[in-house]
N, C-alpha and C. Protein backbone atom coordinates (compact mmCIF):
# COMPACT_ATOMS: atom_id res chain seq x y z
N UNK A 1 146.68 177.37 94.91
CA UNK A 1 145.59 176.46 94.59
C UNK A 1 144.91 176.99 93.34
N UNK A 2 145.28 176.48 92.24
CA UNK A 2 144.36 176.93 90.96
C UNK A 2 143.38 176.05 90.54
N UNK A 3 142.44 176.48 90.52
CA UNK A 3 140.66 175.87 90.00
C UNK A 3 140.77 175.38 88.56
N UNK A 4 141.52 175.74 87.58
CA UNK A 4 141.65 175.79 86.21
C UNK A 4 140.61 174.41 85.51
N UNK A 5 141.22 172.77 86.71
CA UNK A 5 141.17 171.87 85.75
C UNK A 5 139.89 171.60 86.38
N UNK A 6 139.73 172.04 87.73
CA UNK A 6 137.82 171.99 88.40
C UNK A 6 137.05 172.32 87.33
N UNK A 7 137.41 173.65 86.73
CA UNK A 7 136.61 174.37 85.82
C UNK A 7 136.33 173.50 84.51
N UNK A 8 137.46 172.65 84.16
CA UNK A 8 137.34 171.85 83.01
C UNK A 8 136.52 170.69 82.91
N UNK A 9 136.62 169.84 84.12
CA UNK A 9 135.75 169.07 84.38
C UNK A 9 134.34 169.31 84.84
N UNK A 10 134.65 170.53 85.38
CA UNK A 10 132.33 171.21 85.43
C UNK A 10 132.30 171.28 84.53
N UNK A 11 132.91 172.19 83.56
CA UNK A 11 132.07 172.27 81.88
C UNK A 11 132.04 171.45 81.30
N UNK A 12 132.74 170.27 81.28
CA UNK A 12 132.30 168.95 79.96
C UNK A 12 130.93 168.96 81.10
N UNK A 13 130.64 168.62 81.93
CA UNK A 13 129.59 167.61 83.24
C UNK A 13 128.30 168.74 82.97
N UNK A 14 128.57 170.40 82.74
CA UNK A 14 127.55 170.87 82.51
C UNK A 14 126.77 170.57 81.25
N UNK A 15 127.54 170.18 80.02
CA UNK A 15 126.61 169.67 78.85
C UNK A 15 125.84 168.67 79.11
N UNK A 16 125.71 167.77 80.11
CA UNK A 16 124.86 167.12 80.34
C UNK A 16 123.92 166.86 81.95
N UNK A 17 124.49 167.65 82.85
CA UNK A 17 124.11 167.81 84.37
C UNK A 17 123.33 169.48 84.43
N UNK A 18 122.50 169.58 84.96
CA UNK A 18 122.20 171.21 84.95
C UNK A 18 122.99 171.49 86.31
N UNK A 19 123.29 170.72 87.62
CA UNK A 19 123.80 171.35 88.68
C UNK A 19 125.04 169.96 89.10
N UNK A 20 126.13 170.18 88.50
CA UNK A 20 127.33 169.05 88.39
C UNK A 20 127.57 168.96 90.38
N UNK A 21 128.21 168.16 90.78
CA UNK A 21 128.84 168.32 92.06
C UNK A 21 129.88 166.69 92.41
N UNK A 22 130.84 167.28 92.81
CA UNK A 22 131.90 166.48 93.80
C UNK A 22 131.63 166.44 94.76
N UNK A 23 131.64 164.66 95.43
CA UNK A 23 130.54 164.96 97.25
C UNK A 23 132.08 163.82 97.44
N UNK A 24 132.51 164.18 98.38
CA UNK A 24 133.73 163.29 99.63
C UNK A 24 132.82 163.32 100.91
N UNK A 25 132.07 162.36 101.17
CA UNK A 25 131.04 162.83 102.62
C UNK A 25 131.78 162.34 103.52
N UNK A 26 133.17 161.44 103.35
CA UNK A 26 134.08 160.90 104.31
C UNK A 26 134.99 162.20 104.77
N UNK A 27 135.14 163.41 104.07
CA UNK A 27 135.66 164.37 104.39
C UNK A 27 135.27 165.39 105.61
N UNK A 28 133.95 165.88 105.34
CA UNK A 28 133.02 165.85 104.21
C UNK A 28 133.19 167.50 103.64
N UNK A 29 133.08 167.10 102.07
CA UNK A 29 133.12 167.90 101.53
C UNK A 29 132.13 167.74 100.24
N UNK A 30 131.95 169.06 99.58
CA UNK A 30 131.05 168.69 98.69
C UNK A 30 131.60 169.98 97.58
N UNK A 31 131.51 170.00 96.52
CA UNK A 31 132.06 171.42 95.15
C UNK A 31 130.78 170.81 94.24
N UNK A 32 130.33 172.08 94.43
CA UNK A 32 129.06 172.03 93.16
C UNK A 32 128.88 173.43 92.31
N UNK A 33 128.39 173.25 91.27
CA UNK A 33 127.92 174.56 90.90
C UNK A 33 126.39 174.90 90.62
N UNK A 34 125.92 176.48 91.06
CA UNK A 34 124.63 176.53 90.59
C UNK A 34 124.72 177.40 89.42
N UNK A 35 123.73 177.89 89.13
CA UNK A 35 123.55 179.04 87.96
C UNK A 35 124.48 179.59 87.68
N UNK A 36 125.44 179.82 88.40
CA UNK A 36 126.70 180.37 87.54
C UNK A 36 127.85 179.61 87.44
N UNK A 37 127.93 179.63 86.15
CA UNK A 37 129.23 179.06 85.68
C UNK A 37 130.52 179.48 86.08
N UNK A 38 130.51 180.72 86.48
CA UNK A 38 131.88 181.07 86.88
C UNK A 38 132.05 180.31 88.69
N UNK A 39 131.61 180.29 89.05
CA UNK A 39 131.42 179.42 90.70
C UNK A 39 131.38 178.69 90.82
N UNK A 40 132.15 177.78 91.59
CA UNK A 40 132.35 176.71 92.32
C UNK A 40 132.22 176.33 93.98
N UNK A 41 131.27 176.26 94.30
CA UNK A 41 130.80 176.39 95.93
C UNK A 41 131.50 174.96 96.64
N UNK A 42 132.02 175.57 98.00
CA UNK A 42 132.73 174.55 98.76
C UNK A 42 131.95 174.24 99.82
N UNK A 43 131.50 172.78 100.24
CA UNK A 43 130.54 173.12 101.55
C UNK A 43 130.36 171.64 102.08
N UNK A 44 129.83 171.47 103.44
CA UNK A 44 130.29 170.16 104.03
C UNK A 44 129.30 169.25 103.64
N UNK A 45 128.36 169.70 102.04
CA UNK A 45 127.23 168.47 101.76
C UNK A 45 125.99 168.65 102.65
N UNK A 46 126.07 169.09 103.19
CA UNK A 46 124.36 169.24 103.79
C UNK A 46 123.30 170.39 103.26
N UNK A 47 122.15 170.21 102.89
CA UNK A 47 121.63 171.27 102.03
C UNK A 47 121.97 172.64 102.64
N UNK A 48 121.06 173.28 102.10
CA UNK A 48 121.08 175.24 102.31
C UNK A 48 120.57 174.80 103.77
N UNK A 49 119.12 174.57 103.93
CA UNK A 49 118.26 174.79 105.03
C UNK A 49 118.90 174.12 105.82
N UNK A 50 119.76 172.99 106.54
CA UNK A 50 119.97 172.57 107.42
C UNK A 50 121.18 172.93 108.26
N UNK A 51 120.67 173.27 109.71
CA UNK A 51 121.42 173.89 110.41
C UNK A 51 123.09 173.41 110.25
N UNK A 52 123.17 172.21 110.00
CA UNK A 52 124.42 171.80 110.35
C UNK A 52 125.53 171.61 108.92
N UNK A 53 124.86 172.62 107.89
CA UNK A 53 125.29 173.07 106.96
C UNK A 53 126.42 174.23 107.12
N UNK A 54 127.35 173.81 106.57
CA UNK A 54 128.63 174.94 106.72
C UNK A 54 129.26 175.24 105.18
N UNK A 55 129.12 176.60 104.16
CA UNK A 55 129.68 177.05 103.57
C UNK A 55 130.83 177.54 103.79
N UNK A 56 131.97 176.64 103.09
CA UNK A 56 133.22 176.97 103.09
C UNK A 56 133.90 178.25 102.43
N UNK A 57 133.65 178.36 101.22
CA UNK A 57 134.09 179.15 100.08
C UNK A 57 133.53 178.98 98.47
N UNK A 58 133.85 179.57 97.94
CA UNK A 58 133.67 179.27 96.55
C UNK A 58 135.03 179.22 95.77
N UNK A 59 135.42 179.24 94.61
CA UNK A 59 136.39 179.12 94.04
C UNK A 59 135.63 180.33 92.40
N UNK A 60 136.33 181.01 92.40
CA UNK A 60 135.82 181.92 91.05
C UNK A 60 137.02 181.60 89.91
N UNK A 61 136.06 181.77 88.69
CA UNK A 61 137.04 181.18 87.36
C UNK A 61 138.03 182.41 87.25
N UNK A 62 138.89 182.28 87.10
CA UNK A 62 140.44 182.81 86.50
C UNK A 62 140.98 183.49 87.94
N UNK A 63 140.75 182.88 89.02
CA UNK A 63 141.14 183.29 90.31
C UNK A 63 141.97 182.29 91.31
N UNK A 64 143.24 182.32 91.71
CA UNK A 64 144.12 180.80 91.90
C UNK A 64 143.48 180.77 93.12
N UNK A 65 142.98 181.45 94.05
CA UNK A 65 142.94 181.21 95.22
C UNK A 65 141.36 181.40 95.54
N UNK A 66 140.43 180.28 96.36
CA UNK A 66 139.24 180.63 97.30
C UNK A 66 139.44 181.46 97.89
N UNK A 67 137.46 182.10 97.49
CA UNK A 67 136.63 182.68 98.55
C UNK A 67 136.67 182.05 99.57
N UNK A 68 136.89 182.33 100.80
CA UNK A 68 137.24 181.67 101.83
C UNK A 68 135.42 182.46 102.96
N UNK A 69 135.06 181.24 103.54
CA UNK A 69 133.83 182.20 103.99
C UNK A 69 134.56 181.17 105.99
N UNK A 70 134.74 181.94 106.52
CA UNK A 70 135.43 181.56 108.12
C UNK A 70 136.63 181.33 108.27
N UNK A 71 137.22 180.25 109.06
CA UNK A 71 138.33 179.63 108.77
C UNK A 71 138.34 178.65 108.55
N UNK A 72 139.19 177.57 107.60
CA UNK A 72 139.49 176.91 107.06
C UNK A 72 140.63 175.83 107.86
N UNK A 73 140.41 174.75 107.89
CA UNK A 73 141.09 173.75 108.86
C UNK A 73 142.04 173.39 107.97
N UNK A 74 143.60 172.99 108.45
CA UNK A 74 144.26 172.15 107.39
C UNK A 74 144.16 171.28 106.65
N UNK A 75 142.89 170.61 107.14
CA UNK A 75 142.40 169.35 106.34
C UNK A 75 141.79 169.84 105.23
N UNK A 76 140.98 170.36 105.46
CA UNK A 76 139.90 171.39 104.29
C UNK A 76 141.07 171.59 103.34
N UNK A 77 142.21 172.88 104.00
CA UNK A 77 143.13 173.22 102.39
C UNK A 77 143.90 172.36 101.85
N UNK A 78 144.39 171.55 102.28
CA UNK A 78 145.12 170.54 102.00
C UNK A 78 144.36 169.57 100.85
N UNK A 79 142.68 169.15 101.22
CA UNK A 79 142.60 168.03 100.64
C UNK A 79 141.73 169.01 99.24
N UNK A 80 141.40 170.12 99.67
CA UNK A 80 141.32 171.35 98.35
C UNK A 80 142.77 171.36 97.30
N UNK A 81 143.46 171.35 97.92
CA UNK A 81 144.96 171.70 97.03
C UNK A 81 144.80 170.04 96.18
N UNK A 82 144.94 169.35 96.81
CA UNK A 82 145.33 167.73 96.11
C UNK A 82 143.88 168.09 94.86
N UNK A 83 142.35 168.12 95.29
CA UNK A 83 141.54 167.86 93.99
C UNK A 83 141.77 169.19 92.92
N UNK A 84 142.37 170.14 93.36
CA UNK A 84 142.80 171.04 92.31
C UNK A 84 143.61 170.73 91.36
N UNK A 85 145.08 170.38 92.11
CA UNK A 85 146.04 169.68 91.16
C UNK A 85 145.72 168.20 90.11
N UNK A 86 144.84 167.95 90.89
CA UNK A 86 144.30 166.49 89.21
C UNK A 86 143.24 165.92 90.27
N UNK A 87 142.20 166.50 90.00
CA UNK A 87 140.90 166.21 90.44
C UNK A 87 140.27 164.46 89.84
N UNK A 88 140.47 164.51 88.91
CA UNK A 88 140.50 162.51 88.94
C UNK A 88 140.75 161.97 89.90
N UNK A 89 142.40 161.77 89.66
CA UNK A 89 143.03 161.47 90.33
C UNK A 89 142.28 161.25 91.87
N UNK A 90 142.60 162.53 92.49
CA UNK A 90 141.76 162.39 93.91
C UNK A 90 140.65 161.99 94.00
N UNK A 91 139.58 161.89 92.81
CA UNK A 91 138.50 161.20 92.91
C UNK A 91 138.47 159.57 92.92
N UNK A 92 139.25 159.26 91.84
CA UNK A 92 139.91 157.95 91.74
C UNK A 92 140.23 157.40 93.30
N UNK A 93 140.95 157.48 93.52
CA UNK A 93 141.72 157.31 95.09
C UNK A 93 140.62 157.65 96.26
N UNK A 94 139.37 157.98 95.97
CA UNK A 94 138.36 158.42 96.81
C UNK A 94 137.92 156.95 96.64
N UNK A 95 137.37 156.76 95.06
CA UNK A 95 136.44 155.75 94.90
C UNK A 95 137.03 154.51 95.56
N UNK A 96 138.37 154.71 95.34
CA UNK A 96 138.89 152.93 95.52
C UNK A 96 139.07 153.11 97.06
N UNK A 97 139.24 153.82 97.82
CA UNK A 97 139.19 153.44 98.91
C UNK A 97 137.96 153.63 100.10
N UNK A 98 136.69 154.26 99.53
CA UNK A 98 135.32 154.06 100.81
C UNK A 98 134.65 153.28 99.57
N UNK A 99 134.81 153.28 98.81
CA UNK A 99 133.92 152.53 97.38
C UNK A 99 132.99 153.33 97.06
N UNK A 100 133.01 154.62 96.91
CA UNK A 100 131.84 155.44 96.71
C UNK A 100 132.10 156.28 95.20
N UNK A 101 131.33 156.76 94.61
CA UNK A 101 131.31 157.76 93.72
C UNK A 101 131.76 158.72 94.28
N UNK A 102 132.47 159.16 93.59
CA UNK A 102 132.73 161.06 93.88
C UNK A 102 131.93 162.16 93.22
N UNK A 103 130.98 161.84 92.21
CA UNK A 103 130.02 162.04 91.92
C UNK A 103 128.58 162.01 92.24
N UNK A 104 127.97 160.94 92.20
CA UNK A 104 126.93 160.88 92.67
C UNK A 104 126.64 159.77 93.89
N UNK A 105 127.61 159.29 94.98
CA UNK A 105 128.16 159.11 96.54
C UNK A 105 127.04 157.53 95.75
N UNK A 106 127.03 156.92 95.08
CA UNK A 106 126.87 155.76 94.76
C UNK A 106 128.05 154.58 95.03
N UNK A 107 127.41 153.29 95.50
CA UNK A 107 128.43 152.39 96.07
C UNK A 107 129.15 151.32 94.79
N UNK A 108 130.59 151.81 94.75
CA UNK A 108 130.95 150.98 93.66
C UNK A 108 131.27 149.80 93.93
N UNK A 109 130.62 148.57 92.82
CA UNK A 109 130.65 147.61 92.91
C UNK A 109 131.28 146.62 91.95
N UNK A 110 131.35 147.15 90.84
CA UNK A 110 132.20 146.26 89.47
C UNK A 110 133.78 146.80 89.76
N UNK A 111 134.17 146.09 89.36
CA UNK A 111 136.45 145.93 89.80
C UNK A 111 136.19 147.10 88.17
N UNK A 112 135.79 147.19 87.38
CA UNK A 112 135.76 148.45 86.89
C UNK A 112 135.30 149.79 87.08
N UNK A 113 134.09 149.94 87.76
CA UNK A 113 134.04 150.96 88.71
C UNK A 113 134.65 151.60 89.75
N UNK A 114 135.58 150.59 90.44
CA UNK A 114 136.29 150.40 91.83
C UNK A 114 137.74 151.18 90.98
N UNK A 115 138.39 150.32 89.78
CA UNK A 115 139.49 150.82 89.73
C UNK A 115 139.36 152.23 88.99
N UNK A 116 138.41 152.85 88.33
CA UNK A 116 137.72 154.24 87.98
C UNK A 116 137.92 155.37 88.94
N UNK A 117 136.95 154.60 90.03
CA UNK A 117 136.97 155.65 91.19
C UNK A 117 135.49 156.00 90.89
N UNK A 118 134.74 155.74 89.95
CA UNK A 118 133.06 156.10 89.70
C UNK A 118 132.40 155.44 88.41
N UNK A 119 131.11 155.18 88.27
CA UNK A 119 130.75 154.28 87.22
C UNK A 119 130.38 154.55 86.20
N UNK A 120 130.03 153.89 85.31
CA UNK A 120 129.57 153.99 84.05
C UNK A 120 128.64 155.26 83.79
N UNK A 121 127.82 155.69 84.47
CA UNK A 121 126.77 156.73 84.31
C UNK A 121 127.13 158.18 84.50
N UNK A 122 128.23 157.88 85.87
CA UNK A 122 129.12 159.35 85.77
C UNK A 122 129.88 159.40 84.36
N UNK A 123 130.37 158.15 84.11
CA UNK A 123 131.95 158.15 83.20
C UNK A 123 130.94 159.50 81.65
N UNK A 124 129.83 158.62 81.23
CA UNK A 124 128.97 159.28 80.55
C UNK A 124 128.76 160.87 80.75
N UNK A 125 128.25 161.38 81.80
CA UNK A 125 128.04 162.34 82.08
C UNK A 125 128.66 163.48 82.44
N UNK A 126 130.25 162.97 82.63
CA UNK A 126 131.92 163.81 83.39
C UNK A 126 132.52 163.60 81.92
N UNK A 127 131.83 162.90 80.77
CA UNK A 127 133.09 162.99 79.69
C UNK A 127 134.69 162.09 80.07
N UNK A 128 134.13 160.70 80.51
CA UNK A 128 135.17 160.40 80.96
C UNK A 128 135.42 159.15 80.64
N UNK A 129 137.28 158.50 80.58
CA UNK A 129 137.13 157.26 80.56
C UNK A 129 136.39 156.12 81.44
N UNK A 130 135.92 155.04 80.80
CA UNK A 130 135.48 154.07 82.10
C UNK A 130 135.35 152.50 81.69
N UNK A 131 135.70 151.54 82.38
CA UNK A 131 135.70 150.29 81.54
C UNK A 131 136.46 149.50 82.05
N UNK A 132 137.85 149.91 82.00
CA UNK A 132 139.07 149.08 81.65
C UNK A 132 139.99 148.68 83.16
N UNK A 133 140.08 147.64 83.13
CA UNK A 133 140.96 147.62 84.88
C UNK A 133 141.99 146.43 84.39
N UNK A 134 143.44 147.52 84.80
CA UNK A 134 144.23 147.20 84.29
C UNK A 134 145.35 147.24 85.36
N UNK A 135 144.87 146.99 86.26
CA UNK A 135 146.05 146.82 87.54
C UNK A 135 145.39 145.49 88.36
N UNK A 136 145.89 144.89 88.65
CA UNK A 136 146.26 143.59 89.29
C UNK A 136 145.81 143.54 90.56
N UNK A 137 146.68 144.42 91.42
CA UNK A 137 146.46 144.78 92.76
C UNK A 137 144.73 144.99 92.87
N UNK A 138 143.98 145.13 92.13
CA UNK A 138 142.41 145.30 92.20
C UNK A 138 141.95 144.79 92.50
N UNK A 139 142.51 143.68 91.97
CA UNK A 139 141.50 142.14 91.59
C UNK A 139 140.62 142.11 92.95
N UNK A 140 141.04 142.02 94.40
CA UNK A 140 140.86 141.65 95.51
C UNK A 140 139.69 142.94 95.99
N UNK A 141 139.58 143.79 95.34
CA UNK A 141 138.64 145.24 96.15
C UNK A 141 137.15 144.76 95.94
């Protein structure tokens, strides 16, 4: 599991986010970073203070494999491995199928947002394409 392209997509998102984060609450999972740039925190989305908060791991820059903090369910590494290998991608395929941001867990609603996977305000803020829907099969989402 290498972090490489996580790392690429926090740093464009840090020039304009002070604390970037990936939320899947259908997972639930959440990758954010705080004050340090080299870290990537894994955790089920519920703040610090609340009991039913569970820190997974972190992910450290130039390191292929998580900090692992307990054990880790197959679901957890598995759906870790897929947003490592092309984190779009899995975000994409997030958005189009609960209709949510993978960014900021906003409900997508334009057939260009939907076929994105997140909207205009992330696209801005992740350094990313956004606009264009160019598959067919959409039309109907």
């Amino acid at each position: 599991m290498n972090p490489s392209k996580l790392f690429a997509l926090f740093n464009k998102a840090r020039e304009h986010l002070k604390y970037p984060s990936l939320s899947f609450p259908a997972i639930p999972l959440k990758l954010g970073v705080g004050n340090d740039p080299n870290s990537i925190w894994i955790s089920n989305g519920f703040a610090r203070g609340n009991p039913l908060n569970i820190l997974y791991g972190k992910f450290l820059r130039e390191v292929e494999f998580p900090r692992e903090y307990g054990n880790w369910s197959n679901d957890i590494r598995a759906t870790l491995t897929s947003i490592c290998e092309d984190p779009l991608a899995y975000g994409k395929l997030h958005g189009q199928q609960y209709k949510h941001c993978c960014f900021c867990n906003t409900e997508l609603t334009s057939k260009a947002s939907l076929f994105a996977g997140y909207g205009p305000i992330c696209a801005d803020n992740w350094g990313l394409p956004w606009g264009e829907v160019k598959d067919e099969s959409l039309e109907n989402l």
